[in-house]
PDB file of N, CA and C in Angstrom:
ATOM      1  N   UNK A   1     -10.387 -18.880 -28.814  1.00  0.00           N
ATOM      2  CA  UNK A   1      -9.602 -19.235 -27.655  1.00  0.00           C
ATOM      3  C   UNK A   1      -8.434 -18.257 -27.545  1.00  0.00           C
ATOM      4  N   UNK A   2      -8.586 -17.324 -26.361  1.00  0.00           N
ATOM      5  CA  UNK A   2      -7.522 -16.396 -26.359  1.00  0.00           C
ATOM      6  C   UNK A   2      -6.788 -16.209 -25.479  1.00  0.00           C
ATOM      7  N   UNK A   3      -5.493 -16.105 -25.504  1.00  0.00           N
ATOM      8  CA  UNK A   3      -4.273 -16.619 -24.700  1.00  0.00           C
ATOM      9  C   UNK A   3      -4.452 -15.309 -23.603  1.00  0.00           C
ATOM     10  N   UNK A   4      -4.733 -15.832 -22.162  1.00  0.00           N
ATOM     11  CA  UNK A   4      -4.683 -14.588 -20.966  1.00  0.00           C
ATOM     12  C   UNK A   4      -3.781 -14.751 -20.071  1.00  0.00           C
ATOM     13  N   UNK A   5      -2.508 -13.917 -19.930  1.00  0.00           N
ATOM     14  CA  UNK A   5      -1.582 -14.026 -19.156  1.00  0.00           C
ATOM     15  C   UNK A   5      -1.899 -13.518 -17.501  1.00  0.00           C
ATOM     16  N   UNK A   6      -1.680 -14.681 -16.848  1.00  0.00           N
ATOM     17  CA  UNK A   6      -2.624 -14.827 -15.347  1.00  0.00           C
ATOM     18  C   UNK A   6      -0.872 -13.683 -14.620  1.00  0.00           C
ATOM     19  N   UNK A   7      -1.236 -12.768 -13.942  1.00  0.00           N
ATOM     20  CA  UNK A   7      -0.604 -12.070 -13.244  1.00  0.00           C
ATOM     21  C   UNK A   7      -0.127 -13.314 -12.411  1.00  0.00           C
ATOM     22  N   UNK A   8       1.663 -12.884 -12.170  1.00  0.00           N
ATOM     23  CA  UNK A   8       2.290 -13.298 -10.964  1.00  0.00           C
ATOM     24  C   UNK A   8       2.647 -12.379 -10.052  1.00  0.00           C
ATOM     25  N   UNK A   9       3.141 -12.591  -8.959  1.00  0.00           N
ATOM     26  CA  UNK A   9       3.881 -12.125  -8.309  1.00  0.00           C
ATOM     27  C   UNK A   9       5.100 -13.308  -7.587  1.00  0.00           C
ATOM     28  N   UNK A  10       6.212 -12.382  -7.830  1.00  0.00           N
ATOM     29  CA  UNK A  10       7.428 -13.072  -6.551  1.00  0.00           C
ATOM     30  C   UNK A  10       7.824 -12.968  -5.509  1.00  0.00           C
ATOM     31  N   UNK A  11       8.333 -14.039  -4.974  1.00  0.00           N
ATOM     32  CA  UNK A  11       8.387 -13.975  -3.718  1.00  0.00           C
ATOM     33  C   UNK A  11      10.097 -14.535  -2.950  1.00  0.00           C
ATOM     34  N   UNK A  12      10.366 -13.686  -2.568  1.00  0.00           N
ATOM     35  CA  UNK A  12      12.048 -14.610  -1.985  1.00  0.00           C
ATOM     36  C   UNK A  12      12.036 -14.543  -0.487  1.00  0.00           C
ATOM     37  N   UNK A  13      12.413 -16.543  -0.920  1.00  0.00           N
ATOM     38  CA  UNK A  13      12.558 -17.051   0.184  1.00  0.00           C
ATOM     39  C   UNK A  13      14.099 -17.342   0.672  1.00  0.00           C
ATOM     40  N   UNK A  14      14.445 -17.493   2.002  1.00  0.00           N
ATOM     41  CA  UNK A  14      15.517 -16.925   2.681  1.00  0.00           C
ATOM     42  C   UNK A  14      15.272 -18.352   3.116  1.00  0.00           C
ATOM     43  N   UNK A  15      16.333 -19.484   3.194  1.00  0.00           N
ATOM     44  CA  UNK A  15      16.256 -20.695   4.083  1.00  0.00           C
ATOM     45  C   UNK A  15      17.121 -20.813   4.916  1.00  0.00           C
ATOM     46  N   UNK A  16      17.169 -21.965   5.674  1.00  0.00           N
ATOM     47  CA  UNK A  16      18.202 -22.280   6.481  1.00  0.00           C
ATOM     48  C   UNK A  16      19.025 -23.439   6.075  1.00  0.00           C
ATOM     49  N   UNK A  17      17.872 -24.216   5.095  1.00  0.00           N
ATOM     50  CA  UNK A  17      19.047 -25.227   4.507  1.00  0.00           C
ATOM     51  C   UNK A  17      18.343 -25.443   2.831  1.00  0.00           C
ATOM     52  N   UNK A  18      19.258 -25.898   1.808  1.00  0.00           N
ATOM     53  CA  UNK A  18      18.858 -25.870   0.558  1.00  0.00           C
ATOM     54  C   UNK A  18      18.477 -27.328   0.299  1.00  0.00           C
ATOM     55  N   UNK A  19      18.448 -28.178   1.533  1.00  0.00           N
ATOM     56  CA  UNK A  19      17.455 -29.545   1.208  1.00  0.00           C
ATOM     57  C   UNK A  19      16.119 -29.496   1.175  1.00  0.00           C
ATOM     58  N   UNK A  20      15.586 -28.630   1.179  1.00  0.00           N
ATOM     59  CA  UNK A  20      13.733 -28.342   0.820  1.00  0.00           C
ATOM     60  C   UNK A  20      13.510 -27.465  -0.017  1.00  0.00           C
ATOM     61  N   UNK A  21      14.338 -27.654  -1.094  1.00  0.00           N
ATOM     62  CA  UNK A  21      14.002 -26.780  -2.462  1.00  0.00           C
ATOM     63  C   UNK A  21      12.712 -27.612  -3.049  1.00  0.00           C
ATOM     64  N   UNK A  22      12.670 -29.281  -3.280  1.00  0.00           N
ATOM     65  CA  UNK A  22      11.792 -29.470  -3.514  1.00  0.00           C
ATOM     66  C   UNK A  22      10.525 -29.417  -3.031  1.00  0.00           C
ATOM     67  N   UNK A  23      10.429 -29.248  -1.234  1.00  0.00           N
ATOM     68  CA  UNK A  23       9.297 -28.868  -1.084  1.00  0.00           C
ATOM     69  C   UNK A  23       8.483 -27.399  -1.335  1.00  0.00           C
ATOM     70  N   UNK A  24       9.042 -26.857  -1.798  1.00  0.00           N
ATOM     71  CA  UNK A  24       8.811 -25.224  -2.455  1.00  0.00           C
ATOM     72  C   UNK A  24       8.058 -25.689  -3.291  1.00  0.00           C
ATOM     73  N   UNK A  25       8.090 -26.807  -4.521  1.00  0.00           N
ATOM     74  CA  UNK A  25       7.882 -26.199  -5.867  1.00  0.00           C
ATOM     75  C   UNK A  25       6.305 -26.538  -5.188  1.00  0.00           C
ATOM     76  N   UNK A  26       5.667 -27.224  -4.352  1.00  0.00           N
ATOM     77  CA  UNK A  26       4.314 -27.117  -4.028  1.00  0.00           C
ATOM     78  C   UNK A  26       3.540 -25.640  -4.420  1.00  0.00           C
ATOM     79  N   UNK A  27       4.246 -24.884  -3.637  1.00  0.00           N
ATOM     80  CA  UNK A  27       3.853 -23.089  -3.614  1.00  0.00           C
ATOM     81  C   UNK A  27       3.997 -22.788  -5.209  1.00  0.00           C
ATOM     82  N   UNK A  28       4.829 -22.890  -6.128  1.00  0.00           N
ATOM     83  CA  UNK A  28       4.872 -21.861  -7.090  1.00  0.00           C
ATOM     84  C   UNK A  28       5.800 -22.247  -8.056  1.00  0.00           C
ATOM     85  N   UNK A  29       6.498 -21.957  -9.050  1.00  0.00           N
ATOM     86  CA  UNK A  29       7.167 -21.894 -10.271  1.00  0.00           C
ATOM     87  C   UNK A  29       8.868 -21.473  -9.540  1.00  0.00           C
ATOM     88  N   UNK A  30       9.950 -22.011  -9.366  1.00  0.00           N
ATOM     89  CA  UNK A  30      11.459 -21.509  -8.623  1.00  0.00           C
ATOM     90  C   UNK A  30      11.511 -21.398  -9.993  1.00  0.00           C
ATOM     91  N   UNK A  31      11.842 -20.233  -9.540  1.00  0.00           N
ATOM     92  CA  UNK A  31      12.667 -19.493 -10.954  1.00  0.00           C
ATOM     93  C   UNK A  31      13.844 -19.194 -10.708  1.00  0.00           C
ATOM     94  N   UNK A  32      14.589 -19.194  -9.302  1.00  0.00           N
ATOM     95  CA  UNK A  32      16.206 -19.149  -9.663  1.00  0.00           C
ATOM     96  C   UNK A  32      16.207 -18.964  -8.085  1.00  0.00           C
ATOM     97  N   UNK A  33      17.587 -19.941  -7.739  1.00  0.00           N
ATOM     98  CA  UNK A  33      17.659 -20.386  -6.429  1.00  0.00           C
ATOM     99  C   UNK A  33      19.194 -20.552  -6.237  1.00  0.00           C
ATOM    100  N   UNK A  34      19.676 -19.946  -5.686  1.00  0.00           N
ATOM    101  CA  UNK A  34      21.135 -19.370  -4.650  1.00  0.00           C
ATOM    102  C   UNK A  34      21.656 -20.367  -3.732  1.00  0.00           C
ATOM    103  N   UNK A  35      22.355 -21.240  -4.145  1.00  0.00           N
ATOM    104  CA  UNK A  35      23.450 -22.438  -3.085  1.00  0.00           C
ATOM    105  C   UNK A  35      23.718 -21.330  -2.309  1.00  0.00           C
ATOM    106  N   UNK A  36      24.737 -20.399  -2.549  1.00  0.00           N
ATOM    107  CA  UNK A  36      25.543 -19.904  -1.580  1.00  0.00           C
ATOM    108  C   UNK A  36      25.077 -18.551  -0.908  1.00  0.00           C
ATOM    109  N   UNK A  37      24.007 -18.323  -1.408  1.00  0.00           N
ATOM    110  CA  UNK A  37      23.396 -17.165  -0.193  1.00  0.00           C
ATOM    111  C   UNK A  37      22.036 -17.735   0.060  1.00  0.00           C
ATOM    112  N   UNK A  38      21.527 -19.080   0.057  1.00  0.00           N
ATOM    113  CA  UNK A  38      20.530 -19.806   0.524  1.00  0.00           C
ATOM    114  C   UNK A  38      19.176 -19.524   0.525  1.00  0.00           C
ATOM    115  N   UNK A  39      18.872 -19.306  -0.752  1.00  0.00           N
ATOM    116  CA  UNK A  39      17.877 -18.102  -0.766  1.00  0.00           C
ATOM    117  C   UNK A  39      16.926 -18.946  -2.260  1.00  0.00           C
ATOM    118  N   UNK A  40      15.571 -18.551  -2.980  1.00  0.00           N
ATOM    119  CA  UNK A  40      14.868 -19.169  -3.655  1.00  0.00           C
ATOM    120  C   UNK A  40      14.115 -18.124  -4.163  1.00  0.00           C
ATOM    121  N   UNK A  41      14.034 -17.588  -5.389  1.00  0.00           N
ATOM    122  CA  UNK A  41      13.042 -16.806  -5.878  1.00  0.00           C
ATOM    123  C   UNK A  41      11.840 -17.781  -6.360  1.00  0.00           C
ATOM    124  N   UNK A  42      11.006 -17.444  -6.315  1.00  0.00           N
ATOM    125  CA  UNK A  42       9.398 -18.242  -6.609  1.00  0.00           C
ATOM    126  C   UNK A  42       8.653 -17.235  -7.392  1.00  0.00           C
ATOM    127  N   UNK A  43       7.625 -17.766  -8.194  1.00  0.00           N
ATOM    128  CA  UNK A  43       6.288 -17.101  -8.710  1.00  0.00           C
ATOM    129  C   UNK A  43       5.051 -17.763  -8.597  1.00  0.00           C
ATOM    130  N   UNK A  44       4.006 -16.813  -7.742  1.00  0.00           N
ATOM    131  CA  UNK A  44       3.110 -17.752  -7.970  1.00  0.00           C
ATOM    132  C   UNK A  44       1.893 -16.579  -8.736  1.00  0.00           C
ATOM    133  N   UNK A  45       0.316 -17.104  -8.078  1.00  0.00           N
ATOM    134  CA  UNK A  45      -0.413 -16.036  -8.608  1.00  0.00           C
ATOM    135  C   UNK A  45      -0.860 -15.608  -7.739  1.00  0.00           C
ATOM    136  N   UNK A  46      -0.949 -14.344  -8.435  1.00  0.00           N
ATOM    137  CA  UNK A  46      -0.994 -12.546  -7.503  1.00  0.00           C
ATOM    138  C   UNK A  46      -2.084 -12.967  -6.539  1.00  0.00           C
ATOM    139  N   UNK A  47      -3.402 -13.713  -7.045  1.00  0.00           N
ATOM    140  CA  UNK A  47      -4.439 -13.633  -6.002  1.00  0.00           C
ATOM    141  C   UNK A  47      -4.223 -14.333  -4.722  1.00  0.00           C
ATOM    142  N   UNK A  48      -3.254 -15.200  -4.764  1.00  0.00           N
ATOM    143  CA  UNK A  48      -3.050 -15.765  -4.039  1.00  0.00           C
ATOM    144  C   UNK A  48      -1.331 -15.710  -3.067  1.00  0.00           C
ATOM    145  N   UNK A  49      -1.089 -14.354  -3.771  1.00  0.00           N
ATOM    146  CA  UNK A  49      -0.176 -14.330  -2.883  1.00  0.00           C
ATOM    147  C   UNK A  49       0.378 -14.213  -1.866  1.00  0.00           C
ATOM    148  N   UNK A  50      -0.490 -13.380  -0.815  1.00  0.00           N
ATOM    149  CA  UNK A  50      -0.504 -13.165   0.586  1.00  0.00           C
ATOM    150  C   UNK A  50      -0.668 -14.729   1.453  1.00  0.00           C
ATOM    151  N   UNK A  51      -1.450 -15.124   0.883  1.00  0.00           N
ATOM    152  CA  UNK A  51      -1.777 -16.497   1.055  1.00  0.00           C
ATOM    153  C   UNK A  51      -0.330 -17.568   1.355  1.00  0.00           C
ATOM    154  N   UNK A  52      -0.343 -17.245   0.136  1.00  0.00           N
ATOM    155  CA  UNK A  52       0.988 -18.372  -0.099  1.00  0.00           C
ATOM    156  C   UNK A  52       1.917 -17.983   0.881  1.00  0.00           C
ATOM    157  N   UNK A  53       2.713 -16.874   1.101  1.00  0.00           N
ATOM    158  CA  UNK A  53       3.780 -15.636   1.829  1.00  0.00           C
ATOM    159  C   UNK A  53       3.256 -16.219   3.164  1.00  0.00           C
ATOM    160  N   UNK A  54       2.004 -16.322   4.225  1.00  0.00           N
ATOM    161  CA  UNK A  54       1.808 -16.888   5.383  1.00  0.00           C
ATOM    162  C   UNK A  54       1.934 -17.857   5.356  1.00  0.00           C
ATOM    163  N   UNK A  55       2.095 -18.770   4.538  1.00  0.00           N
ATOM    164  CA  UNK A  55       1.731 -20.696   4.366  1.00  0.00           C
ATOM    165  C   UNK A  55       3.449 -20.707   4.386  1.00  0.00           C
ATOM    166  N   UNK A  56       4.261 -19.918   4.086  1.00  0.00           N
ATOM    167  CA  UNK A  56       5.667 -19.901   3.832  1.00  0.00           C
ATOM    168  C   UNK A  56       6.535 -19.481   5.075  1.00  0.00           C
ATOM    169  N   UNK A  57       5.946 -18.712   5.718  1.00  0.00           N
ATOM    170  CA  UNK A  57       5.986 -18.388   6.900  1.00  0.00           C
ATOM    171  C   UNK A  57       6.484 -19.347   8.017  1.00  0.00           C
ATOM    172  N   UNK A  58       5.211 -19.861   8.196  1.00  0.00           N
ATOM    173  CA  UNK A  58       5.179 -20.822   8.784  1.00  0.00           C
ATOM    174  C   UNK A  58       5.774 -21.978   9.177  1.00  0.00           C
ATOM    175  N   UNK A  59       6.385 -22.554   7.955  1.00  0.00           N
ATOM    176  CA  UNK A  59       7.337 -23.932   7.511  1.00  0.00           C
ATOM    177  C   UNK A  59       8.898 -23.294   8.158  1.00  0.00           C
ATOM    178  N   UNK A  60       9.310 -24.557   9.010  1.00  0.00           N
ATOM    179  CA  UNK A  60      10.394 -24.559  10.129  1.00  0.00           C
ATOM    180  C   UNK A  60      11.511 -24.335   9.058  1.00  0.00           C
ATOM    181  N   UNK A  61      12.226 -24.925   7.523  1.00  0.00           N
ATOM    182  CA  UNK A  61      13.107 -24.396   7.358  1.00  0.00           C
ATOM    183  C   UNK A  61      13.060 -22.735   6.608  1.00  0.00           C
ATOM    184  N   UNK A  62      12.224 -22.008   7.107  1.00  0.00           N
ATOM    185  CA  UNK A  62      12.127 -21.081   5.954  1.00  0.00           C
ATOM    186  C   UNK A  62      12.676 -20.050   7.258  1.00  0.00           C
ATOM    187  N   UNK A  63      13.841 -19.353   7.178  1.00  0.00           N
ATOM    188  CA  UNK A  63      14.248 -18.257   8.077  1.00  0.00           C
ATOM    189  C   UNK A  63      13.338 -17.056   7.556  1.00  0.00           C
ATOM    190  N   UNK A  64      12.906 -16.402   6.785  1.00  0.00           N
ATOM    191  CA  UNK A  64      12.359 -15.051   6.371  1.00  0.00           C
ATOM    192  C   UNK A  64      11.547 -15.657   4.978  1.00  0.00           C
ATOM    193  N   UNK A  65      10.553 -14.374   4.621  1.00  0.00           N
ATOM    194  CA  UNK A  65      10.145 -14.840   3.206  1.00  0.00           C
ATOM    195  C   UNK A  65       9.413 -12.993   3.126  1.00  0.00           C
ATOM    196  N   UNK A  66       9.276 -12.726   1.743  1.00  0.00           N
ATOM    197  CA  UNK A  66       9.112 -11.577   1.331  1.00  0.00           C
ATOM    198  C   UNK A  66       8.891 -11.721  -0.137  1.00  0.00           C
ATOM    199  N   UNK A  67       7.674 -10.627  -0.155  1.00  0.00           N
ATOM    200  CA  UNK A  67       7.545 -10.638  -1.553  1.00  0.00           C
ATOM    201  C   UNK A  67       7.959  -9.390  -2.218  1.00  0.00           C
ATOM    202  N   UNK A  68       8.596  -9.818  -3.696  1.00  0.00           N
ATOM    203  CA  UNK A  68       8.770  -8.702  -4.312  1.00  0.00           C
ATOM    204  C   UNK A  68       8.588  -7.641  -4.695  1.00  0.00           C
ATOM    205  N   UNK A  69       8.730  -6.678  -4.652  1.00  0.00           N
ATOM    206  CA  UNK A  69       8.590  -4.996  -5.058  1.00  0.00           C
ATOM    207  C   UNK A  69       8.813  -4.853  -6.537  1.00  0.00           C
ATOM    208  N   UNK A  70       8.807  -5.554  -7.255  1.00  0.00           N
ATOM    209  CA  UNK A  70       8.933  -5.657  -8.808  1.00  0.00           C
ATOM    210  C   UNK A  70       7.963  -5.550  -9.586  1.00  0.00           C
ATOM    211  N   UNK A  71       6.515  -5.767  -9.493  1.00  0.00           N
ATOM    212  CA  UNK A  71       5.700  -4.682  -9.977  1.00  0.00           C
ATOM    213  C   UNK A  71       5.243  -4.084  -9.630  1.00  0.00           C
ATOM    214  N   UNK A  72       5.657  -3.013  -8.485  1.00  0.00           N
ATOM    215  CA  UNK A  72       5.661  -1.678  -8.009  1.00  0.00           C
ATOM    216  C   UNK A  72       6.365  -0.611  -9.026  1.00  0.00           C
ATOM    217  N   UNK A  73       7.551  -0.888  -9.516  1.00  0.00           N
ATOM    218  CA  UNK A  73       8.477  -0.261 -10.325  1.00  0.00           C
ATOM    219  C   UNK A  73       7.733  -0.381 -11.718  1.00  0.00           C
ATOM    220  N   UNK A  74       8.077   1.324 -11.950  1.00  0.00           N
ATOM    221  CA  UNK A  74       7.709   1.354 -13.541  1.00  0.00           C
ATOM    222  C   UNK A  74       9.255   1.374 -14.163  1.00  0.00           C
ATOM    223  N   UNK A  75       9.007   0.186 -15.376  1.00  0.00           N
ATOM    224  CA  UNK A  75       9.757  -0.495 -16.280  1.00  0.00           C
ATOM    225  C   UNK A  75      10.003   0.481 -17.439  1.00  0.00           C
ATOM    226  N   UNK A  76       9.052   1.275 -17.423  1.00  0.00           N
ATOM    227  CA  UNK A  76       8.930   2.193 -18.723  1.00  0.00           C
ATOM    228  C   UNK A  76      10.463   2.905 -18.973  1.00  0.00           C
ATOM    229  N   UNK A  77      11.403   2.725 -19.456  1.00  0.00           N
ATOM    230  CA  UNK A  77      12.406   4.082 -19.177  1.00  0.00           C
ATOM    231  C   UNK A  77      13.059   4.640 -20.379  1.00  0.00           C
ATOM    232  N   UNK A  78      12.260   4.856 -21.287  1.00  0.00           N
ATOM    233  CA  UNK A  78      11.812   5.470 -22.737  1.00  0.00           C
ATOM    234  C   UNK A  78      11.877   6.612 -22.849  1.00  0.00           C
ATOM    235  N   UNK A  79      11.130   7.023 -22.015  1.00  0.00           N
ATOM    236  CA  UNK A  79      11.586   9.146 -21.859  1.00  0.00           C
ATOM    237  C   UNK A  79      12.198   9.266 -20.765  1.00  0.00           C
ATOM    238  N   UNK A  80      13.126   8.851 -20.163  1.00  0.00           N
ATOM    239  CA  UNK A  80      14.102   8.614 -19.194  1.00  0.00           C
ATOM    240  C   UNK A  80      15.498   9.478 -19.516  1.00  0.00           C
ATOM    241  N   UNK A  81      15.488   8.117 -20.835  1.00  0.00           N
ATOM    242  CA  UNK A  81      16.794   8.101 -21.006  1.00  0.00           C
ATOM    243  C   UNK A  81      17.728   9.566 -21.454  1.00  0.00           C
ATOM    244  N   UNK A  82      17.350   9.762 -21.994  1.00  0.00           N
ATOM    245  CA  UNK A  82      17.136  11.272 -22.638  1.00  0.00           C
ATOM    246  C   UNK A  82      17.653  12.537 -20.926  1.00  0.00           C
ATOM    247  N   UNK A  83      16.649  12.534 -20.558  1.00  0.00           N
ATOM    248  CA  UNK A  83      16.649  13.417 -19.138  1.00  0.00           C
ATOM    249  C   UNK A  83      18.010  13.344 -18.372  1.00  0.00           C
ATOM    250  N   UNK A  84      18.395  11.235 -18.414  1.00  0.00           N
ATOM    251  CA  UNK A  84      20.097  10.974 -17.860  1.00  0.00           C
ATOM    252  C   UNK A  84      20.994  12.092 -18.786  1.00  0.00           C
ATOM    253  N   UNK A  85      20.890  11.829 -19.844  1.00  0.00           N
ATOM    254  CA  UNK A  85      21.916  12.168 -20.519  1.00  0.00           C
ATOM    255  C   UNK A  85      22.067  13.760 -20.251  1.00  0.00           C
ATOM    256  N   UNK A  86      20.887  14.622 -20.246  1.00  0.00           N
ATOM    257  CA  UNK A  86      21.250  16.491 -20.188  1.00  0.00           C
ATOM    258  C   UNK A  86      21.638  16.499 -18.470  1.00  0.00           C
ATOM    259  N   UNK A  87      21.325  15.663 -17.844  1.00  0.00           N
ATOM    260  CA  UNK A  87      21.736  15.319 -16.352  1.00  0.00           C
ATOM    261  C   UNK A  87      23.087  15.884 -16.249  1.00  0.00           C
ATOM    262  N   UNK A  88      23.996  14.802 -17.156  1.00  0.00           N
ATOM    263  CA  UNK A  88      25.345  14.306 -17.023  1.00  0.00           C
ATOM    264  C   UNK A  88      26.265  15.652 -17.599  1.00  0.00           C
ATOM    265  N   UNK A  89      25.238  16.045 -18.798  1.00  0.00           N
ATOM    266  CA  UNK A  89      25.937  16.972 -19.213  1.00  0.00           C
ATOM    267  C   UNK A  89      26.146  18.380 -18.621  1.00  0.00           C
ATOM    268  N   UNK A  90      24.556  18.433 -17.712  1.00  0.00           N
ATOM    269  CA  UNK A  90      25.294  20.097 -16.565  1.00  0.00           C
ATOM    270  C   UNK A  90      26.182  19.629 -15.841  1.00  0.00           C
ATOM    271  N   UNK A  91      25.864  18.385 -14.949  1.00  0.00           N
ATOM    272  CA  UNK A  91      27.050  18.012 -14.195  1.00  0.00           C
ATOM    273  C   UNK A  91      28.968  18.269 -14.637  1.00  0.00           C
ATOM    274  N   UNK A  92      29.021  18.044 -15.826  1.00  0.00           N
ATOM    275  CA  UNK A  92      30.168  17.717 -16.453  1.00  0.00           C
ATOM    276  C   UNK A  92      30.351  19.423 -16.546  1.00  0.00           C
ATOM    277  N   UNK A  93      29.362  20.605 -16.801  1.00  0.00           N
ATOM    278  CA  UNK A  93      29.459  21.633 -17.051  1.00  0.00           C
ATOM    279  C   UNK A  93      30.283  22.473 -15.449  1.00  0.00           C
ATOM    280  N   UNK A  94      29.102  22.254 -14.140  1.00  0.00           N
ATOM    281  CA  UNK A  94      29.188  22.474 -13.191  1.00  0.00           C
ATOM    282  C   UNK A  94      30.582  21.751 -12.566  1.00  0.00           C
ATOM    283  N   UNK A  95      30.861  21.089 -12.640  1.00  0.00           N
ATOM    284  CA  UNK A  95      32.398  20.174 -12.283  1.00  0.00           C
ATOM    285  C   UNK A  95      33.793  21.027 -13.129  1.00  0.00           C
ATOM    286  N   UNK A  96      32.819  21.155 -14.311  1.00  0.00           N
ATOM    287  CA  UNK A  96      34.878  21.617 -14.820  1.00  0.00           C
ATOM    288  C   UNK A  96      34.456  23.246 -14.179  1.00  0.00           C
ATOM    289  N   UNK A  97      33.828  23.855 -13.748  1.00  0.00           N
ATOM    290  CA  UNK A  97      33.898  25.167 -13.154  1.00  0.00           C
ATOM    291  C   UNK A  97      34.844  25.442 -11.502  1.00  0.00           C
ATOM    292  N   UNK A  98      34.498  24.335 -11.338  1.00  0.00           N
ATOM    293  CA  UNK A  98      35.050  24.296 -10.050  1.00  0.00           C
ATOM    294  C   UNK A  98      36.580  24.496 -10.047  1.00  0.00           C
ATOM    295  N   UNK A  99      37.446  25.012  -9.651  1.00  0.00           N
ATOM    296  CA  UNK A  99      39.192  24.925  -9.139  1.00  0.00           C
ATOM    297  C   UNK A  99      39.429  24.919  -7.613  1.00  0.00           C
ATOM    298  N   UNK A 100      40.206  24.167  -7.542  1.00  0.00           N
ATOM    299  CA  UNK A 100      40.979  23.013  -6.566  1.00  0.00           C
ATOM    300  C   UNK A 100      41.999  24.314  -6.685  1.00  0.00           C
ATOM    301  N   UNK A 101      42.113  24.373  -4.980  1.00  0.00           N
ATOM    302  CA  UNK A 101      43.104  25.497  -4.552  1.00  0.00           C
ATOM    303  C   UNK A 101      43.697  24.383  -3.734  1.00  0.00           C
ATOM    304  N   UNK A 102      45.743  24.813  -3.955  1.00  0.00           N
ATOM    305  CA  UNK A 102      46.491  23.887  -3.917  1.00  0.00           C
ATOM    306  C   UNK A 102      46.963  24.751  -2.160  1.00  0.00           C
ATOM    307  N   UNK A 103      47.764  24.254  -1.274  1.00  0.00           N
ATOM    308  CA  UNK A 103      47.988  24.804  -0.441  1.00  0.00           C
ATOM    309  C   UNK A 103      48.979  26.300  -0.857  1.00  0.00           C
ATOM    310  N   UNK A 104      49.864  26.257  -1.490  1.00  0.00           N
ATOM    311  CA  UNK A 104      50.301  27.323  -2.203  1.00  0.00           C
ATOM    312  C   UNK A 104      49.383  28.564  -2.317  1.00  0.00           C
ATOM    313  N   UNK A 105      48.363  28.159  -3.010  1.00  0.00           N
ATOM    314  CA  UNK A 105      47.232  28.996  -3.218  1.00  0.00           C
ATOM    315  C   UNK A 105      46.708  30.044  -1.669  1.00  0.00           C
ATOM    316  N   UNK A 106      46.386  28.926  -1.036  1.00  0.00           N
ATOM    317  CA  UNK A 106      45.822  29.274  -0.139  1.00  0.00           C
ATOM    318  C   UNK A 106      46.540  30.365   0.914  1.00  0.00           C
ATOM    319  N   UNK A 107      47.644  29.626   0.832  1.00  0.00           N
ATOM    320  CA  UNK A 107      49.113  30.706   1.842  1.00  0.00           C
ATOM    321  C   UNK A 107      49.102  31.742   1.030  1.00  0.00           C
ATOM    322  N   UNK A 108      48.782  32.025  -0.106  1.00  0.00           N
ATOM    323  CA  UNK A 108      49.059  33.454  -1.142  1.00  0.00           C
ATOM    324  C   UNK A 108      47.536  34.245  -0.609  1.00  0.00           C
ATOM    325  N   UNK A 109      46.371  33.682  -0.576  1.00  0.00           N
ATOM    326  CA  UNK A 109      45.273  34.459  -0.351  1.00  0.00           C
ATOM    327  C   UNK A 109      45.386  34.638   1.383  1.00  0.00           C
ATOM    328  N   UNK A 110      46.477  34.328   2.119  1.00  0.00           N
ATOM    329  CA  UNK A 110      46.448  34.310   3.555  1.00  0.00           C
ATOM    330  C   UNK A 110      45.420  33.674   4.493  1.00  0.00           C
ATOM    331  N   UNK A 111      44.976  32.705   3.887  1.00  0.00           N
ATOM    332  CA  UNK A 111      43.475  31.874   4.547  1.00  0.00           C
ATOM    333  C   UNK A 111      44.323  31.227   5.292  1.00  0.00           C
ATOM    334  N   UNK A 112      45.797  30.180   5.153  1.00  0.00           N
ATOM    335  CA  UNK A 112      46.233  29.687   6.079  1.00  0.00           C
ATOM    336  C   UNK A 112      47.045  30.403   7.196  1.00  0.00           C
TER     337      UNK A 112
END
């Protein structure tokens, strides 16, 4: 017997009022839900998510609904990190090269 983790996907829902949180949990798993920007993250399963997203649609308090872009993004950022760091360091190279001409300056080279 071997443990198979069933793909989700999420979905945030946008309401108009936070008295039909319980009718959500029908659709999916609330995994974290916003009093003050009125809003409901959900999970349900992937096969059925388009599904669910029109069935959500539909229902009078739901102003918007959208599903997440979160496993679109690769999580990986292992050989990343590395690349930030020589990033920062031309930057820091290219920045102290630069000099800031003071108006003084400028009246001496006659530009003003």
């Amino acid at each position: 017997m071997a443990f198979e983790v069933t793909p989700r996907q999420g979905i945030v829902v946008w309401l108009y009022s936070m008295k039909q949180i319980k009718q959500l949990r029908r659709f999916g798993i609330i995994y974290y839900s916003s009093r003050k920007m009125k809003y409901v993250y959900l999970y349900v399963d992937q096969a059925i998510a388009e599904q669910t997203l029109q069935q959500l649609k539909k229902l009078h308090f739901v102003k918007r609904a959208e599903v997440s872009h979160r496993p679109e993004l690769d999580m990986n950022f292992g050989d990343r990190v590395g690349k930030l760091d020589d990033f920062e360091t031309s930057n820091r190279e290219t920045n102290e090269t630069r000099v800031l001409l003071t108006t003084q300056d400028l009246r001496k080279e006659n530009k003003i």
